[in-house]
Protein backbone atom coordinates (compact mmCIF):
# COMPACT_ATOMS: atom_id res chain seq x y z
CA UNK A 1 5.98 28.96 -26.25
CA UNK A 2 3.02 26.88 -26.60
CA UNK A 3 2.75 22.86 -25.47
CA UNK A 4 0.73 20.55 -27.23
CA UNK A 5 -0.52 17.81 -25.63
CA UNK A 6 1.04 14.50 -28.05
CA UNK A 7 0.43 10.79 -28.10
CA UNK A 8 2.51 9.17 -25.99
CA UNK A 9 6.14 7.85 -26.37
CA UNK A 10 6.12 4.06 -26.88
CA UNK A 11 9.15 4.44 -23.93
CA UNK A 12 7.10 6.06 -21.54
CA UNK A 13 3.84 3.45 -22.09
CA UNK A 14 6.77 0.59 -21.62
CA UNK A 15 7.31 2.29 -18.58
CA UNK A 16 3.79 2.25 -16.92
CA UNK A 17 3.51 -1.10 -18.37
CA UNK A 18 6.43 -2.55 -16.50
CA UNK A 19 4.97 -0.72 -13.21
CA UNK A 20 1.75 -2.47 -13.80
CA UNK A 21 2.90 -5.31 -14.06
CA UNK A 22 5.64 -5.37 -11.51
CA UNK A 23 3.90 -3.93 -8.35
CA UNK A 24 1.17 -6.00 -8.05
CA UNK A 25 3.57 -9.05 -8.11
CA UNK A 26 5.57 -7.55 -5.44
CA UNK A 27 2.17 -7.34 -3.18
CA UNK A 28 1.04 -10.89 -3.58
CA UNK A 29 4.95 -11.95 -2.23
CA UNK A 30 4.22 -10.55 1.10
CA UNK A 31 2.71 -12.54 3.91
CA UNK A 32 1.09 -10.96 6.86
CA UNK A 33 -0.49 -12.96 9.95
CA UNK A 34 -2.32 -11.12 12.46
CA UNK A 35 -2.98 -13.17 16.08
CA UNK A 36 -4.10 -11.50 19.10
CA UNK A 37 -6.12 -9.04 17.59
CA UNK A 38 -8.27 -6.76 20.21
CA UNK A 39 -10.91 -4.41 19.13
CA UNK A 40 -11.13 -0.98 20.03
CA UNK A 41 -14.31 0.65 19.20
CA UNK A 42 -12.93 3.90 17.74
CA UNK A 43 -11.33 1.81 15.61
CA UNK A 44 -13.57 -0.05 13.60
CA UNK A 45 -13.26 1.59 10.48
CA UNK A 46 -10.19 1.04 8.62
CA UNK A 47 -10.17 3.86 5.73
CA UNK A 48 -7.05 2.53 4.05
CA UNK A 49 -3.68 -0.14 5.08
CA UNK A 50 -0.06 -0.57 3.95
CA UNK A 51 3.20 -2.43 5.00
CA UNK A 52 6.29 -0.17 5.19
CA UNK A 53 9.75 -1.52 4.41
CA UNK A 54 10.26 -2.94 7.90
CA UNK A 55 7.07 -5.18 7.46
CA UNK A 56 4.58 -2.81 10.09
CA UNK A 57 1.24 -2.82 9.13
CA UNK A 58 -0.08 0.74 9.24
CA UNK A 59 -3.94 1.13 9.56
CA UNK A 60 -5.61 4.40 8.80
CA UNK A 61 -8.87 4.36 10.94
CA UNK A 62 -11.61 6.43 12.48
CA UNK A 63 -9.90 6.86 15.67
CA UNK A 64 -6.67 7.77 14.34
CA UNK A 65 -3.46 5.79 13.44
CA UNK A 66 -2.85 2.26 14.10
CA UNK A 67 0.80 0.21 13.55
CA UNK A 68 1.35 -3.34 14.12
CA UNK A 69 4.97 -4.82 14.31
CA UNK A 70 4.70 -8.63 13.92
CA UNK A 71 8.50 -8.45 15.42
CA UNK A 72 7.16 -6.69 18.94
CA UNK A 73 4.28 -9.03 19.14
């Protein structure tokens, strides 16, 4: 059996619209303070960031991994 490749289904482009649209609004809800910040010098370089479920900050850096828990101060 052979697949051709087809337009799209108008369900699936509703689809990717509604996750374009939704995700981004879900980002700008979420507040994030950092205080007490110290610098480390391997880790000065931050290659990419996200907040989990539990509201940690995770940091991809240079030097390796990097959490922050608001909660644990």
């Amino acid at each position: 059996m052979i697949m051709t490749c087809s337009t799209p289904r108008p369900a699936f482009l509703l689809v990717c619209l509604l996750l374009s649209v939704v995700s981004p609004i879900r980002s700008w809800t979420q507040e994030i303070r950092l205080s007490d910040w110290t610098t480390i010098s391997s880790l000065y370089t931050v290659n990419a960031i996200d907040v989990d479920s539990s509201g940690r900050v995770w940091a991809a850096t240079t030097g390796g991994v990097v959490t922050y828990d608001e909660g644990s101060g």
